[in-house]
N, C-alpha and C. Protein backbone atom coordinates (compact mmCIF):
# COMPACT_ATOMS: atom_id res chain seq x y z
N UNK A 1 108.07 85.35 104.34
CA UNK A 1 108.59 86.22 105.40
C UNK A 1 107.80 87.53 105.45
N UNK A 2 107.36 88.34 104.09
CA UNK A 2 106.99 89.13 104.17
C UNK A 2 105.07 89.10 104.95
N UNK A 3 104.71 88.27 104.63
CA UNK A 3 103.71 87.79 105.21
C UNK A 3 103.25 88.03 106.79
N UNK A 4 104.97 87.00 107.13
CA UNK A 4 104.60 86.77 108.82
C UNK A 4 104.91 88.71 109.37
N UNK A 5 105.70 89.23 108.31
CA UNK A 5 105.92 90.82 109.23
C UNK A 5 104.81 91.77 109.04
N UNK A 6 103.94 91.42 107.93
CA UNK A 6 102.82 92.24 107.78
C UNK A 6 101.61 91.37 109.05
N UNK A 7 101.79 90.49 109.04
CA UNK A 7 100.48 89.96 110.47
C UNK A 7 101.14 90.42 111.55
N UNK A 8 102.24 90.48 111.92
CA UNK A 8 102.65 90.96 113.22
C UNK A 8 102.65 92.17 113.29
N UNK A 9 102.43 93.07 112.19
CA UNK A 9 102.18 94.49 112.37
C UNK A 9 100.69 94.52 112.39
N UNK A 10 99.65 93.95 111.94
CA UNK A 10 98.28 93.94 112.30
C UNK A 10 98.21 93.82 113.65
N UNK A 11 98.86 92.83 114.20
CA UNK A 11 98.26 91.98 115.70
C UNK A 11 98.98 93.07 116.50
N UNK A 12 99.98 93.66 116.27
CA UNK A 12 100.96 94.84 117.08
C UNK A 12 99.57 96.42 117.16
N UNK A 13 99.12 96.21 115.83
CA UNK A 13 98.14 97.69 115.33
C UNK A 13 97.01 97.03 116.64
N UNK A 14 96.68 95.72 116.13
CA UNK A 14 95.18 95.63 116.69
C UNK A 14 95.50 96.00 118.62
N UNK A 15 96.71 95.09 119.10
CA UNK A 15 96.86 95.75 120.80
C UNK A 15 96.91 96.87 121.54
N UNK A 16 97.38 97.65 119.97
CA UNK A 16 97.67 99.41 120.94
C UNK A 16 95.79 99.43 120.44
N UNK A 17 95.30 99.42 119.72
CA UNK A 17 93.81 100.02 119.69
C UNK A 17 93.47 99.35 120.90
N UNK A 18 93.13 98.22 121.33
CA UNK A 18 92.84 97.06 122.77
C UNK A 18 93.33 97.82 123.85
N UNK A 19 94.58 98.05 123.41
CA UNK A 19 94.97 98.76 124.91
C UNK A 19 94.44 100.27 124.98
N UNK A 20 94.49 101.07 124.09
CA UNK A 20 94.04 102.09 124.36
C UNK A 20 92.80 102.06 124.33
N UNK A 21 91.86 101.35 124.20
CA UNK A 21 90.20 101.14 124.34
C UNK A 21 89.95 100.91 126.54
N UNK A 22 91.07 100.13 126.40
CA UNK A 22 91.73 99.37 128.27
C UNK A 22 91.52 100.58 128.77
N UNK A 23 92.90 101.27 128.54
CA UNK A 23 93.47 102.83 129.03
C UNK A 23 92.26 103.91 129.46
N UNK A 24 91.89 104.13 128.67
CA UNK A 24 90.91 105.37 128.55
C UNK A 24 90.11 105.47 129.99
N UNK A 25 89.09 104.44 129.83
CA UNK A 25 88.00 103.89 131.23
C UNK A 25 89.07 104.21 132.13
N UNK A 26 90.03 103.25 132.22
CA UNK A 26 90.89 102.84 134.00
C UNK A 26 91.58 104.34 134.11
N UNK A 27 91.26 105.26 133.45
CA UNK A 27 92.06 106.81 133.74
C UNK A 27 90.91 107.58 133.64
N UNK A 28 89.99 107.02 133.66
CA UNK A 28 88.52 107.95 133.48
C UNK A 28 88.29 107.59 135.17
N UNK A 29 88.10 106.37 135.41
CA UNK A 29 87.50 105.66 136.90
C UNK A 29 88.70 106.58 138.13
N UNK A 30 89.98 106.33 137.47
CA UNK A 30 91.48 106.67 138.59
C UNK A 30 90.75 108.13 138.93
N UNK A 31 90.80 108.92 137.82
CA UNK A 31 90.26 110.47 137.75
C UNK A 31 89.23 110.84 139.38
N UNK A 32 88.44 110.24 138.57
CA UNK A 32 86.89 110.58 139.74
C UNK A 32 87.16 109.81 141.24
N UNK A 33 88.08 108.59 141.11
CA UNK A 33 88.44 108.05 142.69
C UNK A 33 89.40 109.72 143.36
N UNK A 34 90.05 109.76 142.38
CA UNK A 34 91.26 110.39 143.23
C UNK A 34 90.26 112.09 143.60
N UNK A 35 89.64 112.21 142.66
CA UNK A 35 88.70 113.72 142.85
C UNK A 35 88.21 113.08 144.01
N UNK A 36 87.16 112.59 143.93
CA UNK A 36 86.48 112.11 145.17
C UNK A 36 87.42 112.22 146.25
N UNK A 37 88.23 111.53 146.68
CA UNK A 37 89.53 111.30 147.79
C UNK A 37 89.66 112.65 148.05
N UNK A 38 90.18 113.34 147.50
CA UNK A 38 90.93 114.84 147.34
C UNK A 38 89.27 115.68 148.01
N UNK A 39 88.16 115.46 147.58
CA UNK A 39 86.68 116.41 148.02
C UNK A 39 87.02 116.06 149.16
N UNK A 40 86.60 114.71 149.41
CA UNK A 40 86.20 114.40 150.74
C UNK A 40 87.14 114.91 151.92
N UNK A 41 88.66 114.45 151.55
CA UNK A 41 89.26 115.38 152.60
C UNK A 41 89.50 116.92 152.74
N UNK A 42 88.99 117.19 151.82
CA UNK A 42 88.84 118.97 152.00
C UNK A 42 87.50 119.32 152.75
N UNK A 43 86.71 118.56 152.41
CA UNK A 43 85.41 118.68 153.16
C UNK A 43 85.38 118.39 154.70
N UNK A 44 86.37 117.46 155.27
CA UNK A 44 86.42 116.97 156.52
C UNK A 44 87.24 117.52 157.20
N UNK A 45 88.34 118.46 156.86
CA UNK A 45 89.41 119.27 157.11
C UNK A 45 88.92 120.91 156.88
């Protein structure tokens, strides 16, 4: 038992690193779309 709760805390550790490796980029890319969006209509207005 103690086994299966120590691998499910690895595989639990290893997803938040996966996901936060995910995260980072897709809020880096959101960032510069939404800047961009936000220039452009200040620029055209």
């Amino acid at each position: 038992m103690k086994t299966l709760i120590d691998g499910t805390r690895g595989v639990s550790l290893f997803l938040q690193l996966n996901m936060d490796r995910f995260l980072v980029p897709l809020l880096i890319v959101a960032a510069l779309f939404l800047g961009g969006m936000i220039f452009s209509y200040t620029a055209e207005y």
